[in-house]
PDB file of N, CA and C in Angstrom:
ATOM      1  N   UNK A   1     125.142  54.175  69.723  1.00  0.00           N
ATOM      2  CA  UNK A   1     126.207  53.845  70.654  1.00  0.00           C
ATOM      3  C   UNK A   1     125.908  54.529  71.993  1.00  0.00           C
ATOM      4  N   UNK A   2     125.853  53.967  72.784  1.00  0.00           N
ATOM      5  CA  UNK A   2     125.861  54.482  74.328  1.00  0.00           C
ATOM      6  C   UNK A   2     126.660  54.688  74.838  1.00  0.00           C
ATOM      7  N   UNK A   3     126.900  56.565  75.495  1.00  0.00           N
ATOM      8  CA  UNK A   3     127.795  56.689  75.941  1.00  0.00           C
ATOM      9  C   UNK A   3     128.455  56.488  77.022  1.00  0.00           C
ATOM     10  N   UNK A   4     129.779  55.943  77.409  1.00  0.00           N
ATOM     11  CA  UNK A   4     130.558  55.568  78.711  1.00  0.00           C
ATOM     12  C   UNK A   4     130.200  55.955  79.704  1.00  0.00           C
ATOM     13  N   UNK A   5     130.783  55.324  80.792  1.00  0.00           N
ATOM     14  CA  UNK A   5     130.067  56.337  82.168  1.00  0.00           C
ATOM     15  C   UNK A   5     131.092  57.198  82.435  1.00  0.00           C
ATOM     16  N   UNK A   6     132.682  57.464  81.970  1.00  0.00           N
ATOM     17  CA  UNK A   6     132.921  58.568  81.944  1.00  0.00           C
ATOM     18  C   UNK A   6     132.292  59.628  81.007  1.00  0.00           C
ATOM     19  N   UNK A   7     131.517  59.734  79.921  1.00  0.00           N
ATOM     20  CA  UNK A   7     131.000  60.455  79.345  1.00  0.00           C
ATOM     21  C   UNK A   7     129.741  60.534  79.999  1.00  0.00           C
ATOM     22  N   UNK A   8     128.859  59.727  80.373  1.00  0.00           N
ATOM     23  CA  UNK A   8     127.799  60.457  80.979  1.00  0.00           C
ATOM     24  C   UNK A   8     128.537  61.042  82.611  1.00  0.00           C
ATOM     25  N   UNK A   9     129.431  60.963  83.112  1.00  0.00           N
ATOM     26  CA  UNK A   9     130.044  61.823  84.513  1.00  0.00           C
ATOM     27  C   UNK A   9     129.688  63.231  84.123  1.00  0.00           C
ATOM     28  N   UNK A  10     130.449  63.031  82.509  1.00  0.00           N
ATOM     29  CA  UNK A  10     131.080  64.568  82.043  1.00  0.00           C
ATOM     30  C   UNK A  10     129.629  65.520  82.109  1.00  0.00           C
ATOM     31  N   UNK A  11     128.878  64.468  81.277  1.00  0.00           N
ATOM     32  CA  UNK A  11     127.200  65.431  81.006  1.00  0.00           C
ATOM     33  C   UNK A  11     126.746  65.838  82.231  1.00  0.00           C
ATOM     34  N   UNK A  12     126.330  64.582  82.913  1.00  0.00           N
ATOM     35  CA  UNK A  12     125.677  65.245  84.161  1.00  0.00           C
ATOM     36  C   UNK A  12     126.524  66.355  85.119  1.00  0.00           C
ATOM     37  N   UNK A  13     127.799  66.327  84.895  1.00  0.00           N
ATOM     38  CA  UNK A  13     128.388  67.536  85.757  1.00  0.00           C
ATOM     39  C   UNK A  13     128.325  68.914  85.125  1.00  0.00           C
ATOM     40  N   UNK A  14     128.075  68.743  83.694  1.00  0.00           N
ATOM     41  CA  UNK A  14     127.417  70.313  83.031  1.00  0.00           C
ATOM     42  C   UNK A  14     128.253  70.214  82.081  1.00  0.00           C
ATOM     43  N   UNK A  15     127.902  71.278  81.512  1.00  0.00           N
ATOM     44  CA  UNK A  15     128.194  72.033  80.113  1.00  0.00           C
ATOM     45  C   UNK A  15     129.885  72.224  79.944  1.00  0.00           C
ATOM     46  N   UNK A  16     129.923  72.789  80.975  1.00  0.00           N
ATOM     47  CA  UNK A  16     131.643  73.019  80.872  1.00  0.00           C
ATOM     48  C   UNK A  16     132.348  72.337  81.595  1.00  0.00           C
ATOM     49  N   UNK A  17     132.208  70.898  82.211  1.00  0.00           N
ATOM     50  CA  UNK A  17     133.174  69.940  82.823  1.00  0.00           C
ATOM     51  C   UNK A  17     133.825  69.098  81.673  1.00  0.00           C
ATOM     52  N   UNK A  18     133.347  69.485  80.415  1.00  0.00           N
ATOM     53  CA  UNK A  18     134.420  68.638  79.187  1.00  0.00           C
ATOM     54  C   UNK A  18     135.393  70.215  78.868  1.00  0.00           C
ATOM     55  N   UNK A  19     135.012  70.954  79.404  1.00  0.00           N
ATOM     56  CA  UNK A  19     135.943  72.410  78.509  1.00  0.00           C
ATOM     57  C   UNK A  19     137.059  72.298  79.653  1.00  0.00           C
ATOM     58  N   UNK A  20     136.311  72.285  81.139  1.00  0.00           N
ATOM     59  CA  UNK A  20     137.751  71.903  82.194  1.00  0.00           C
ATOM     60  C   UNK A  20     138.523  71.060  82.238  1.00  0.00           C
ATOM     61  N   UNK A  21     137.878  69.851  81.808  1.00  0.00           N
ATOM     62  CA  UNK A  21     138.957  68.645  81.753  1.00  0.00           C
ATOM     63  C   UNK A  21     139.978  68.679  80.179  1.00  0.00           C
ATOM     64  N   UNK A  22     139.743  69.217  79.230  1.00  0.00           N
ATOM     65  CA  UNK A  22     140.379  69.945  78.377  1.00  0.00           C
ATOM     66  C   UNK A  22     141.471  70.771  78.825  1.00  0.00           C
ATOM     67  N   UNK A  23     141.078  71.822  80.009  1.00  0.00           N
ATOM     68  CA  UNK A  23     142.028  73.100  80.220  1.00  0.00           C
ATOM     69  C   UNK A  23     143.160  72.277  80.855  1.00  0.00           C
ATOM     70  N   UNK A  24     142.897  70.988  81.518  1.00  0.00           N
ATOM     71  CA  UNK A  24     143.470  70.626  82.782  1.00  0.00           C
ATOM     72  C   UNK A  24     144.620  69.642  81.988  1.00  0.00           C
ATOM     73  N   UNK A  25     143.888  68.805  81.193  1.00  0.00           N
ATOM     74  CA  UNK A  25     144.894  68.178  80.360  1.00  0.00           C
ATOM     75  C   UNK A  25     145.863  69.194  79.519  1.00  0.00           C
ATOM     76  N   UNK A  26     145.118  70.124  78.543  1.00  0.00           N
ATOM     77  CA  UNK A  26     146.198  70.726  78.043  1.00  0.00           C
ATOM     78  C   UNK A  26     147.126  71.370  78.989  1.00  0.00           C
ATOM     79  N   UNK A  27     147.280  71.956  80.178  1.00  0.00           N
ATOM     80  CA  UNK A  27     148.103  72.866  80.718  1.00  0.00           C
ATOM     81  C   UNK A  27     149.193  71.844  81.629  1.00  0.00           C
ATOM     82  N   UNK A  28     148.619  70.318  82.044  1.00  0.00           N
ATOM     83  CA  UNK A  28     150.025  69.066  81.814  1.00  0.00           C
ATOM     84  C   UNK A  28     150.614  69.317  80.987  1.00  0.00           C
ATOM     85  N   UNK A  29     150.195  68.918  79.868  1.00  0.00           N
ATOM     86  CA  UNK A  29     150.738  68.422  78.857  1.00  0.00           C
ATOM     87  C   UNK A  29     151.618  70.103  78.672  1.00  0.00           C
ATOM     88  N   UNK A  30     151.561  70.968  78.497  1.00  0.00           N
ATOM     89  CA  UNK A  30     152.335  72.287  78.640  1.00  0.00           C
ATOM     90  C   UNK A  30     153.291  72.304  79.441  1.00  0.00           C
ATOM     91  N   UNK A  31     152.924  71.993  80.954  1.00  0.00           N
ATOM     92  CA  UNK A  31     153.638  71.868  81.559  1.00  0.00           C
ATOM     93  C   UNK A  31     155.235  70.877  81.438  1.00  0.00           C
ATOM     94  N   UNK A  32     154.668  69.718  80.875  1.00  0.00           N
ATOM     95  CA  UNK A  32     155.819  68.578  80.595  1.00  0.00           C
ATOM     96  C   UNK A  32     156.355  69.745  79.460  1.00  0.00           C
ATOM     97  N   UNK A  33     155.902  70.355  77.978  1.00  0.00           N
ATOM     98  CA  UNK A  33     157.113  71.073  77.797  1.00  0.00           C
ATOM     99  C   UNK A  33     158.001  71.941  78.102  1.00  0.00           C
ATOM    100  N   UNK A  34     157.325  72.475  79.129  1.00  0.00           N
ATOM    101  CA  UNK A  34     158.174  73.930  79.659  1.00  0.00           C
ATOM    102  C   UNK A  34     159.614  73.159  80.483  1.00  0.00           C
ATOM    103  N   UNK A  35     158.629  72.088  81.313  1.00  0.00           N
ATOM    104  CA  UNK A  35     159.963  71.507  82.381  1.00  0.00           C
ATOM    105  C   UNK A  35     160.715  70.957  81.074  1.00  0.00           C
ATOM    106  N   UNK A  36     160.429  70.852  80.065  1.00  0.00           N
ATOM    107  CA  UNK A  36     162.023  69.702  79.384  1.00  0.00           C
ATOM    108  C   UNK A  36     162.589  70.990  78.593  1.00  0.00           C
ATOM    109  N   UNK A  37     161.852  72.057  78.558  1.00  0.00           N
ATOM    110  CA  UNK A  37     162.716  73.253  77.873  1.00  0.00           C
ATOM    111  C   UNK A  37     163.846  74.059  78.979  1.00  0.00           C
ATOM    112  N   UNK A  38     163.598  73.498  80.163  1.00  0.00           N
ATOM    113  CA  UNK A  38     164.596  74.115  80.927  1.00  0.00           C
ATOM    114  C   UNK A  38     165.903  73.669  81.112  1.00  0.00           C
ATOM    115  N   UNK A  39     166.054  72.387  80.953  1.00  0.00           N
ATOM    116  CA  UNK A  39     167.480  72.133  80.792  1.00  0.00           C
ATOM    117  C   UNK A  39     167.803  72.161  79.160  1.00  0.00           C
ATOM    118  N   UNK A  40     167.243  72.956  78.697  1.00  0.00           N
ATOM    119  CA  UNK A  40     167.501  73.117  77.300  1.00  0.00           C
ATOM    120  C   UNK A  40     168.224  74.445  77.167  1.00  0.00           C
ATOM    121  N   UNK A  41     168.998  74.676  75.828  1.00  0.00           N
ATOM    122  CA  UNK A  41     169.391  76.219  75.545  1.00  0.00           C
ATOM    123  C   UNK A  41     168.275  76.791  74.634  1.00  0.00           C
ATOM    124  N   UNK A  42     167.928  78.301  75.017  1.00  0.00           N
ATOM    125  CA  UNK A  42     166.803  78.648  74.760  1.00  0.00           C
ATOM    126  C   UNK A  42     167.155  79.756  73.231  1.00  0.00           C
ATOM    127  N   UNK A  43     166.256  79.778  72.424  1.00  0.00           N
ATOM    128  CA  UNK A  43     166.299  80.554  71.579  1.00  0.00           C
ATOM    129  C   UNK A  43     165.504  81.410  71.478  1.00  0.00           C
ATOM    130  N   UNK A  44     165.589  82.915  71.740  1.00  0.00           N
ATOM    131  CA  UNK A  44     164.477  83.439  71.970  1.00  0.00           C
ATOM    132  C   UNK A  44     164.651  84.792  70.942  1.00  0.00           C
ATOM    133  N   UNK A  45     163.676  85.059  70.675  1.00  0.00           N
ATOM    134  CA  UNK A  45     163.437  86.572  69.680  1.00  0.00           C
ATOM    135  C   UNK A  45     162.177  87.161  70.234  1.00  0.00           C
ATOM    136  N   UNK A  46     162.070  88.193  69.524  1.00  0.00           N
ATOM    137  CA  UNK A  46     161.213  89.424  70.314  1.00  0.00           C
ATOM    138  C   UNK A  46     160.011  89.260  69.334  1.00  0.00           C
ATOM    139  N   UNK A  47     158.685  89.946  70.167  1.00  0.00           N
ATOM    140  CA  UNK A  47     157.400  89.816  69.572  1.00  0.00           C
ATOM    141  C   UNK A  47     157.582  91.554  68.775  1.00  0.00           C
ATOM    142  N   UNK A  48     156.791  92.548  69.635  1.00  0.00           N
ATOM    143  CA  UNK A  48     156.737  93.918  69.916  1.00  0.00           C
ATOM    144  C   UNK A  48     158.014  94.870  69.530  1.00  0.00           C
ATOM    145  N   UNK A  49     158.821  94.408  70.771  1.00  0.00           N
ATOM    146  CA  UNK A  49     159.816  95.270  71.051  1.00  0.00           C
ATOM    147  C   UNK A  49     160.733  94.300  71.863  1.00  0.00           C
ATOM    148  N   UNK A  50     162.147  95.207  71.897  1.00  0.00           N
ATOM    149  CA  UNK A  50     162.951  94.571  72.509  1.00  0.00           C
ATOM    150  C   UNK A  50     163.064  94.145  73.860  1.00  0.00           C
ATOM    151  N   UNK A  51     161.944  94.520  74.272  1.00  0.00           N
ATOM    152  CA  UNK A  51     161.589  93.951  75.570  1.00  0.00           C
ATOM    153  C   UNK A  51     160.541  93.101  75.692  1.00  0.00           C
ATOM    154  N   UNK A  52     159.580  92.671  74.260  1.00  0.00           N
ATOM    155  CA  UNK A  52     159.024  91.727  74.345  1.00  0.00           C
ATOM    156  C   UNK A  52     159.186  90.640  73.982  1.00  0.00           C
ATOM    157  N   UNK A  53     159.921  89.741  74.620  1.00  0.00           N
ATOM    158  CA  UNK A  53     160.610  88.146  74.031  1.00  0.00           C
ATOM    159  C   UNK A  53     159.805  87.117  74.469  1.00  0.00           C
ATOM    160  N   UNK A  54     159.982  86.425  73.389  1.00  0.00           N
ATOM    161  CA  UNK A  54     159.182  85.098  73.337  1.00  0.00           C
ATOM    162  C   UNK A  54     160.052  84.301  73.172  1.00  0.00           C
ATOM    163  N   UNK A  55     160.058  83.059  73.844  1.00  0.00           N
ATOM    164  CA  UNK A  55     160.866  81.362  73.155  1.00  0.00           C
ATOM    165  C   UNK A  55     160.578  80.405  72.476  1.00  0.00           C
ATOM    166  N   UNK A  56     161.556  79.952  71.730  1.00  0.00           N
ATOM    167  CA  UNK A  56     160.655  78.801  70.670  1.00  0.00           C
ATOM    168  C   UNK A  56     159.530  77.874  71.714  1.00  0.00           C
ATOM    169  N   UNK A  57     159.902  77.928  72.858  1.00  0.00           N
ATOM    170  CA  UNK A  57     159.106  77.273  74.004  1.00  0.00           C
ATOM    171  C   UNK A  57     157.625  77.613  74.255  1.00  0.00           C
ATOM    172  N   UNK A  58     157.913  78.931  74.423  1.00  0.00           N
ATOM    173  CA  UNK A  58     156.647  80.175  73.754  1.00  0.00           C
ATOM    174  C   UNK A  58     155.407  79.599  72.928  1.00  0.00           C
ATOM    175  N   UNK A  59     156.357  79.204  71.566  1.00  0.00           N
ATOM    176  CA  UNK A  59     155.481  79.211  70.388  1.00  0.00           C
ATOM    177  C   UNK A  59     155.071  77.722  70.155  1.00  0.00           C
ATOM    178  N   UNK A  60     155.714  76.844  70.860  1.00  0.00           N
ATOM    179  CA  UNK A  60     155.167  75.386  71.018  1.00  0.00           C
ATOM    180  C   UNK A  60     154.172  75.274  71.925  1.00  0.00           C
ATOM    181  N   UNK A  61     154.261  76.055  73.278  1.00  0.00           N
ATOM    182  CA  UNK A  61     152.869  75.616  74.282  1.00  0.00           C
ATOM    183  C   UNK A  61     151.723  76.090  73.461  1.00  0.00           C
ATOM    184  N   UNK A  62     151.997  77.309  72.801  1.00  0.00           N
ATOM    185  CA  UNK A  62     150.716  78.106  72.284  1.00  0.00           C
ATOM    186  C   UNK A  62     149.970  76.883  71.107  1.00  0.00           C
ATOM    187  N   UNK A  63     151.239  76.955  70.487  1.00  0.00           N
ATOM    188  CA  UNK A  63     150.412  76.126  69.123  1.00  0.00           C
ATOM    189  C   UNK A  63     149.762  74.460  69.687  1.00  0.00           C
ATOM    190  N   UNK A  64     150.241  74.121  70.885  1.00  0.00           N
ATOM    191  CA  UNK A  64     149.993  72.681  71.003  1.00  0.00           C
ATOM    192  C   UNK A  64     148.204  73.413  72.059  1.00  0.00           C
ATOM    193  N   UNK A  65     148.162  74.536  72.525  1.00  0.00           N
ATOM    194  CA  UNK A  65     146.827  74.501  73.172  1.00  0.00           C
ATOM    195  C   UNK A  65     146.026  75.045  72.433  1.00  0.00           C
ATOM    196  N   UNK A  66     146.485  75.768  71.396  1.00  0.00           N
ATOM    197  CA  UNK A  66     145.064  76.661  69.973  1.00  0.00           C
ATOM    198  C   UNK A  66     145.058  74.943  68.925  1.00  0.00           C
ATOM    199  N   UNK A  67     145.742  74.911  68.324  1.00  0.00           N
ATOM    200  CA  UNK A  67     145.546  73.429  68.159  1.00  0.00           C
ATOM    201  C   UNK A  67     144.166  72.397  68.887  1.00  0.00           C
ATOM    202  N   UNK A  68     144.765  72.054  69.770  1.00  0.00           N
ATOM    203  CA  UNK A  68     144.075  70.832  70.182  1.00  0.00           C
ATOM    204  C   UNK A  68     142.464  71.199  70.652  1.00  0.00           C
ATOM    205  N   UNK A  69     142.707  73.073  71.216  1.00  0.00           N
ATOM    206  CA  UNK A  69     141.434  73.157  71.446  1.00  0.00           C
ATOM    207  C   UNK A  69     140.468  73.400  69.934  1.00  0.00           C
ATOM    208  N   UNK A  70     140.603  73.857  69.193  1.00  0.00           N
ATOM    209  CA  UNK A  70     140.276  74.170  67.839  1.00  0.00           C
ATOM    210  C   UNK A  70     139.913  72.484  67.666  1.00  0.00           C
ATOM    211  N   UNK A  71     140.625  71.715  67.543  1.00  0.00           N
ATOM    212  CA  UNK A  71     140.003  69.979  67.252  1.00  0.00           C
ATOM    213  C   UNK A  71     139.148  69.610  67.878  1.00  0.00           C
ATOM    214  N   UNK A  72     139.460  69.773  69.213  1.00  0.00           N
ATOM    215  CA  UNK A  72     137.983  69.542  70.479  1.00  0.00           C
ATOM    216  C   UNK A  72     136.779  70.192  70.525  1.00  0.00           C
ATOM    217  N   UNK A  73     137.080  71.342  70.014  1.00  0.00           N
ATOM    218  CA  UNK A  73     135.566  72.264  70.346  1.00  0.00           C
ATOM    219  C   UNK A  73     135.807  72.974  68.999  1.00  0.00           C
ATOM    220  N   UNK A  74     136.158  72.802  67.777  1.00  0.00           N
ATOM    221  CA  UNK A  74     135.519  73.033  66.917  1.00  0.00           C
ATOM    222  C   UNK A  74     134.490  74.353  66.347  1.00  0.00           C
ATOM    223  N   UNK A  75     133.333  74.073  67.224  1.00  0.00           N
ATOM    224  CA  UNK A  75     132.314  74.849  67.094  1.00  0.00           C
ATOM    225  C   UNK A  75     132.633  76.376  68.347  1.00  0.00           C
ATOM    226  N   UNK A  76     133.658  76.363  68.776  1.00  0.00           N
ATOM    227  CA  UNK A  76     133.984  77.619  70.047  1.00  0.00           C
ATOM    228  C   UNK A  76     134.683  78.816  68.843  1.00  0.00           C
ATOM    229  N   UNK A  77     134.377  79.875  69.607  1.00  0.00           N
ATOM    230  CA  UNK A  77     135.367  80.729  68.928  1.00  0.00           C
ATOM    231  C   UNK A  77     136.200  81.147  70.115  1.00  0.00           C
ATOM    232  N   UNK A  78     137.335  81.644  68.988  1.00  0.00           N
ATOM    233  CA  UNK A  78     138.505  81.685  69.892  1.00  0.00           C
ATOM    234  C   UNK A  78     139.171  83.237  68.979  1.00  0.00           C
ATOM    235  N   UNK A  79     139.438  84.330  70.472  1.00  0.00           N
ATOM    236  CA  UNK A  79     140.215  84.718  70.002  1.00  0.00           C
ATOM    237  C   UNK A  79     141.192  84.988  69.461  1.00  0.00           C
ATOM    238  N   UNK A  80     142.194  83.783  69.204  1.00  0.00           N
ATOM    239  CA  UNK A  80     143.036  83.406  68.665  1.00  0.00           C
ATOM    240  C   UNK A  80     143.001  83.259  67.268  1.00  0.00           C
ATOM    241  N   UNK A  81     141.458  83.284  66.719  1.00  0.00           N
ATOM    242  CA  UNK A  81     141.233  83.019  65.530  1.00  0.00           C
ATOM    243  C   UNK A  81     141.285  83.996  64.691  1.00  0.00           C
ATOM    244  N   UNK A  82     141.488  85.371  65.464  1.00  0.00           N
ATOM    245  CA  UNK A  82     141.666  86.882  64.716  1.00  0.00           C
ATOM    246  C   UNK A  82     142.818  87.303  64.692  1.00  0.00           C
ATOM    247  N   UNK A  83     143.983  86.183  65.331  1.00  0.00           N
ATOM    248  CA  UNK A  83     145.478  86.845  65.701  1.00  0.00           C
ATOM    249  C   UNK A  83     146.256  85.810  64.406  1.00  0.00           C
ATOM    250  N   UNK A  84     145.477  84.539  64.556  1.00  0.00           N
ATOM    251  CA  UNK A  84     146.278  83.610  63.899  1.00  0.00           C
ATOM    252  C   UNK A  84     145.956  83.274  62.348  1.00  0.00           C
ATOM    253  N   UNK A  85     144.930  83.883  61.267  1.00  0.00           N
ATOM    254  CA  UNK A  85     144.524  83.437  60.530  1.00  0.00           C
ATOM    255  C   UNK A  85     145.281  84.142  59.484  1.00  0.00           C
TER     256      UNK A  85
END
């Protein structure tokens, strides 16, 4: 199969123009949840300490960008992989 000419764009612009266009999509797509969590009521609990709070909002951007990058790149390690296993 021969690849698209958006896939050969991606190659010839290097190694890491598929890891940016990754960062760029996931942090939209983050973005659209944060803006619809704001007219929302927030539920929030603490990580640490009582001064370290997180929102269920929190724990959805995270899991929707360790997620998707873990499917995409697969073969990357991620520090996330020593926090979350």
């Amino acid at each position: 199969m021969k690849p698209s000419g958006e896939d050969q764009a991606a190659l010839a612009a290097g190694p890491w123009e598929e890891c940016f266009q990754a960062a760029v999509q996931l942090a939209l797509r983050a973005g659209q949840i944060i803006r619809k969590a704001l007219t929302e009521e927030k539920r929030v609990s603490t990580k640490t300490s009582a001064a370290d709070l997180v929102t269920e909002t929190d724990h959805l951007v995270e899991d929707l960008i360790i997620s998707e990058l873990r499917e995409r790149f697969p073969s990357h390690r991620s520090p996330f992989s020593l926090v979350h296993m």
